[in-house]
C-alpha atoms as a PDB file:
ATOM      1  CA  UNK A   1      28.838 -45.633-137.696  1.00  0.00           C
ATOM      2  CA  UNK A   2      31.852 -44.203-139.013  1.00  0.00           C
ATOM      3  CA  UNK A   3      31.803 -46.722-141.803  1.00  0.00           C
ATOM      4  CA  UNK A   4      28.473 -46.754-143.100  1.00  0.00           C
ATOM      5  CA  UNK A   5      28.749 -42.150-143.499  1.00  0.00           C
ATOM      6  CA  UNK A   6      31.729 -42.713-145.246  1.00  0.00           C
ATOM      7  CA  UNK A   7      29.695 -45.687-148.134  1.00  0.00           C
ATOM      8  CA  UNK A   8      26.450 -42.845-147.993  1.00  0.00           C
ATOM      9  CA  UNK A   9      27.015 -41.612-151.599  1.00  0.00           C
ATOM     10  CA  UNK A  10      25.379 -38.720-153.496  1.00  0.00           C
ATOM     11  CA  UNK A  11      23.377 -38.696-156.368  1.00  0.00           C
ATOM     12  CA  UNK A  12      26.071 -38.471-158.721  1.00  0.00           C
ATOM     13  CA  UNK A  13      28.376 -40.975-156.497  1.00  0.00           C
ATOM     14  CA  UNK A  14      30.351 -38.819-154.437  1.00  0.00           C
ATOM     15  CA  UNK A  15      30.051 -39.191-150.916  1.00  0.00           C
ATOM     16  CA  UNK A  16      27.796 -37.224-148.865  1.00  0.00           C
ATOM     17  CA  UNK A  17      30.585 -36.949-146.010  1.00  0.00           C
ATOM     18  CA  UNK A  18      33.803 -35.764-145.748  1.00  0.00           C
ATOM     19  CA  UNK A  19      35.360 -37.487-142.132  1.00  0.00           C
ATOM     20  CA  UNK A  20      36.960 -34.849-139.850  1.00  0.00           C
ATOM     21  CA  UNK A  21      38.078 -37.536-136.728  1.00  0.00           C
ATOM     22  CA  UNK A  22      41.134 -39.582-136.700  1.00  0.00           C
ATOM     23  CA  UNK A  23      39.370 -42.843-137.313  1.00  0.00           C
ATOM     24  CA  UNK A  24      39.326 -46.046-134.541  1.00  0.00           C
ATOM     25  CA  UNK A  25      42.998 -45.414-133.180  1.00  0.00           C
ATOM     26  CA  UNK A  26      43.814 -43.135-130.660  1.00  0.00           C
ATOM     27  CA  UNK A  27      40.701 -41.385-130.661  1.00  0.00           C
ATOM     28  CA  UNK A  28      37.515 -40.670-128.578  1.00  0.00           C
ATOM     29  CA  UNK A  29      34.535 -42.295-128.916  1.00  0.00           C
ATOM     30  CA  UNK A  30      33.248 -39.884-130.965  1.00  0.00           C
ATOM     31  CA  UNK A  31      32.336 -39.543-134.969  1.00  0.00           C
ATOM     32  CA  UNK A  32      32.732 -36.128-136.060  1.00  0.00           C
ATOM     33  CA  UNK A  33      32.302 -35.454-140.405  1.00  0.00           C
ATOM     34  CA  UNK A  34      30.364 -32.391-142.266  1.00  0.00           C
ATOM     35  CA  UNK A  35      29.051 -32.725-145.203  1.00  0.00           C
ATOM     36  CA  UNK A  36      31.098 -32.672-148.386  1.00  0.00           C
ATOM     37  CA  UNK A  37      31.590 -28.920-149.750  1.00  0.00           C
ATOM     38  CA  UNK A  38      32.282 -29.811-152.697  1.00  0.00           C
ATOM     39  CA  UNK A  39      28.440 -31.014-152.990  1.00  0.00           C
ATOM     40  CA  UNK A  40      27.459 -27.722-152.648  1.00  0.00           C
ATOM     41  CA  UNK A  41      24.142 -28.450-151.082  1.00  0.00           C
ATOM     42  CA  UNK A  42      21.554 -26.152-149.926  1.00  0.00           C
ATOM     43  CA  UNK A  43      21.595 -27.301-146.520  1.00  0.00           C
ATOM     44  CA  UNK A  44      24.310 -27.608-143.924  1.00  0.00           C
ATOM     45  CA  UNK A  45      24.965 -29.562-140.613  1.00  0.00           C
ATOM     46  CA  UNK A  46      23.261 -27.549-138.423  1.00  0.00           C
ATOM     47  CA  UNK A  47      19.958 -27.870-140.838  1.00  0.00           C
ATOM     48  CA  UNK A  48      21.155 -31.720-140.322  1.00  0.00           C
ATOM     49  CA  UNK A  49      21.113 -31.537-136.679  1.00  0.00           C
ATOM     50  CA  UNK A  50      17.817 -30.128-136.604  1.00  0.00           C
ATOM     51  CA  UNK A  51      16.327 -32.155-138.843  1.00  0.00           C
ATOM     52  CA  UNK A  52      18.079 -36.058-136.957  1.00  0.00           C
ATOM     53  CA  UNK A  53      15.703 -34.498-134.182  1.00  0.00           C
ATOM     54  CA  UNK A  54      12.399 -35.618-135.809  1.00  0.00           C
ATOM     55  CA  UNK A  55      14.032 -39.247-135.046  1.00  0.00           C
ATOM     56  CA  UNK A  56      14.927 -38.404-131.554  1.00  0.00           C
ATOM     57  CA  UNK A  57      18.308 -38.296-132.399  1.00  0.00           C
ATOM     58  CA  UNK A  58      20.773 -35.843-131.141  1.00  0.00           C
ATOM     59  CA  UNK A  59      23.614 -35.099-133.349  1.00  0.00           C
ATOM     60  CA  UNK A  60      25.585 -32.095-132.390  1.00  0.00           C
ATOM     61  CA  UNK A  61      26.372 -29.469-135.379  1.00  0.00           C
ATOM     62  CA  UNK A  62      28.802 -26.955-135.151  1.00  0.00           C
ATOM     63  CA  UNK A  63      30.188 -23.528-136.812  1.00  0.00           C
ATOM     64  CA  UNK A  64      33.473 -23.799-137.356  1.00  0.00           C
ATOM     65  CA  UNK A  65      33.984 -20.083-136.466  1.00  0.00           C
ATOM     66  CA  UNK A  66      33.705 -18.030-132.813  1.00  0.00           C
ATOM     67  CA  UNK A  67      32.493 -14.434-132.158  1.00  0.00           C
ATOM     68  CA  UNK A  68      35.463 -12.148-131.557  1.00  0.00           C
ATOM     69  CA  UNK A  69      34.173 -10.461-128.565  1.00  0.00           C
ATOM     70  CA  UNK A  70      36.798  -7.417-128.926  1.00  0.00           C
ATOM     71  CA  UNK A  71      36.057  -6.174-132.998  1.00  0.00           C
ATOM     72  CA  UNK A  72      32.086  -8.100-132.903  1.00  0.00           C
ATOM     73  CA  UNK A  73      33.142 -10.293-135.751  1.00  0.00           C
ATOM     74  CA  UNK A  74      32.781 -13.898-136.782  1.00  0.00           C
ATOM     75  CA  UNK A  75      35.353 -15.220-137.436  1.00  0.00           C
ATOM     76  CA  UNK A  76      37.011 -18.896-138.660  1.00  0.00           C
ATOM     77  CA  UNK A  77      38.547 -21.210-135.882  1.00  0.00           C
ATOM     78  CA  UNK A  78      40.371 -22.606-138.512  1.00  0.00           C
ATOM     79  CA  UNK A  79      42.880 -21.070-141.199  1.00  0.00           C
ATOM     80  CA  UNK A  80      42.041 -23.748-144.194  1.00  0.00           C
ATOM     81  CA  UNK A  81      38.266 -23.798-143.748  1.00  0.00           C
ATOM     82  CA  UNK A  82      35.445 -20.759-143.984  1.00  0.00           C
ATOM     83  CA  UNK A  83      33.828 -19.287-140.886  1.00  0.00           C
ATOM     84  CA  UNK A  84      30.450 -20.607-142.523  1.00  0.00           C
ATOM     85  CA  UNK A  85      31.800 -24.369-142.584  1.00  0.00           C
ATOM     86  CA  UNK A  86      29.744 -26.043-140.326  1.00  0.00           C
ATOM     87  CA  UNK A  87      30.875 -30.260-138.912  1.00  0.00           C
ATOM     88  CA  UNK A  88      29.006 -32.753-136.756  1.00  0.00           C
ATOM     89  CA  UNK A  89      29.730 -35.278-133.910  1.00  0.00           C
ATOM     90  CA  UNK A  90      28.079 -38.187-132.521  1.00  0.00           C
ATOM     91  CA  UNK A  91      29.078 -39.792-129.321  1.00  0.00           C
ATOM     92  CA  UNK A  92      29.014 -43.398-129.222  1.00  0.00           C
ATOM     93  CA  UNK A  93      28.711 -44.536-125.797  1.00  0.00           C
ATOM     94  CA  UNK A  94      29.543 -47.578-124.601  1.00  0.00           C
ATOM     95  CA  UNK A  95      25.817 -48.546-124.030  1.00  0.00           C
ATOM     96  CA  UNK A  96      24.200 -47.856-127.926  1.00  0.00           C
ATOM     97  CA  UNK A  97      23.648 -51.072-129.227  1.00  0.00           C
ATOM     98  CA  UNK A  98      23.723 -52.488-132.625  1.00  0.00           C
ATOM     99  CA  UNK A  99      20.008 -52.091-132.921  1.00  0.00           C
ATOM    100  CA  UNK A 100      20.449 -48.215-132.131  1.00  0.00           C
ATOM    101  CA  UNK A 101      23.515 -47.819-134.638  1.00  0.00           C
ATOM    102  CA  UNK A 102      21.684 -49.713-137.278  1.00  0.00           C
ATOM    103  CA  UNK A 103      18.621 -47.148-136.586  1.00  0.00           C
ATOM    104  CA  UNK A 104      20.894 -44.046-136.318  1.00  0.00           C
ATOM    105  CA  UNK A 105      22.521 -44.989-139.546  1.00  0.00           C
ATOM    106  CA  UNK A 106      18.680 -45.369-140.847  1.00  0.00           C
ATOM    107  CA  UNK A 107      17.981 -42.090-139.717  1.00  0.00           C
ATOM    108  CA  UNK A 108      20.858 -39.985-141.822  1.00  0.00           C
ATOM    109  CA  UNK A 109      19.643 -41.661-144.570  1.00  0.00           C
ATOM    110  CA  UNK A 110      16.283 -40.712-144.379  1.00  0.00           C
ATOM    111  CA  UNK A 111      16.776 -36.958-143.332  1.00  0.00           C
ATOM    112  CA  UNK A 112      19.661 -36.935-146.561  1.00  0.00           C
ATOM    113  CA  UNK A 113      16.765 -38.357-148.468  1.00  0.00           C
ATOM    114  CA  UNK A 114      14.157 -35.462-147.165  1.00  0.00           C
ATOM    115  CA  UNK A 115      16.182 -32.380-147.477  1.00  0.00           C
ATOM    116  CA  UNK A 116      18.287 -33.385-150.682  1.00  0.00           C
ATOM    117  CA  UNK A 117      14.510 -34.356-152.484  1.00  0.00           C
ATOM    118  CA  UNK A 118      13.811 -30.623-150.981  1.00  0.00           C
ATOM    119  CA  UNK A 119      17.025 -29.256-153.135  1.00  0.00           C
ATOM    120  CA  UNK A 120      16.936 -25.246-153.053  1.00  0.00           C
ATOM    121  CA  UNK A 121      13.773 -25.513-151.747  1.00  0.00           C
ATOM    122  CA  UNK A 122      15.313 -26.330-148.051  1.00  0.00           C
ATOM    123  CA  UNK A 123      17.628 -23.603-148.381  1.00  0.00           C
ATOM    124  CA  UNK A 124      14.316 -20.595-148.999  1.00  0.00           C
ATOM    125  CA  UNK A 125      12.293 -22.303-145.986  1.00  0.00           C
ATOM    126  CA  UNK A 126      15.172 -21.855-143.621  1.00  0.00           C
ATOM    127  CA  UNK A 127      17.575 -19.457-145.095  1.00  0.00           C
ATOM    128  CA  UNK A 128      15.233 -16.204-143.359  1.00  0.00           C
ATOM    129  CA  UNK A 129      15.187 -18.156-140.074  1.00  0.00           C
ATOM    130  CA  UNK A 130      18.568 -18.867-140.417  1.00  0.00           C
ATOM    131  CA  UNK A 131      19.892 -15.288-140.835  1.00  0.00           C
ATOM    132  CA  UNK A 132      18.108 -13.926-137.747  1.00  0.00           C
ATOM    133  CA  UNK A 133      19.654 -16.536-135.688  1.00  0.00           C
ATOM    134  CA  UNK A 134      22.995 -17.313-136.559  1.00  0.00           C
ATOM    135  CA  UNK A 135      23.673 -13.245-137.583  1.00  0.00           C
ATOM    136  CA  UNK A 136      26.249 -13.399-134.236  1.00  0.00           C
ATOM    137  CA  UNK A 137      28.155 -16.791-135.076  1.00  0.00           C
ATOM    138  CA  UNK A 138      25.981 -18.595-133.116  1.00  0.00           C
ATOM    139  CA  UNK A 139      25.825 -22.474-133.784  1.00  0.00           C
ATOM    140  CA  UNK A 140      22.459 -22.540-135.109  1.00  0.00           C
END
């Protein structure tokens, strides 16, 4: 999995991932990326998370920020990225098969397919949602 996000290339060649996990050694079984920033795409990896559900596929997207409970603001988790950042993660468990990888792998290419083909026009239908719901750092 791992491998085959890192080859998915924009448009214009560069990739559409940027890999956040410390690769096959000494790690968990887990893939964690975001998209690449410097794409500057109108979507982010929540919208991907959401949209990996219309192929039964749960990928789990993230803020990289928390709510500060004691001032009410959002702020980052991390000093070299922005609150807004957003990452994903897939567990691989020891029971997905290469069947299910090969249609998981399928799957991010079709929903980067949808909402890139979208453009700005992904961001306008989800931006308003998006505002009301996420106004208190919540993930999505």
């Amino acid at each position: 999995l791992r491998d085959a996000l890192k080859e998915l290339k924009s448009e214009d060649g560069r990739p559409y991932f940027t890999m956040l996990d410390a690769g096959d050694t000494k790690c968990l079984p887990v893939v964690a990326a975001m998209l690449n920033p410097d794409l500057n795409l109108p979507f982010d990896d929540i919208d991907l998370q959401h949209q990996m559900q219309q192929y039964h596929w749960y990928v789990s997207g993230y803020r990289m920020s928390y709510h500060d409970p004691n001032d009410e603001r959002t702020k980052p988790l991390f000093t070299d990225a922005p609150a807004q950042q957003t990452m994903f993660r897939v567990v691989v468990k020891a029971n997905n098969t290469r069947v299910m990888m090969d249609n998981l792998i399928t799957s991010f290419k079709e929903c980067l397919g949808e909402m890139t083909s979208l453009g700005p026009g992904f961001q306008s239908m989800h931006a308003p949602k998006k505002l009301l719901i996420c106004s208190k750092g919540h993930a999505c």
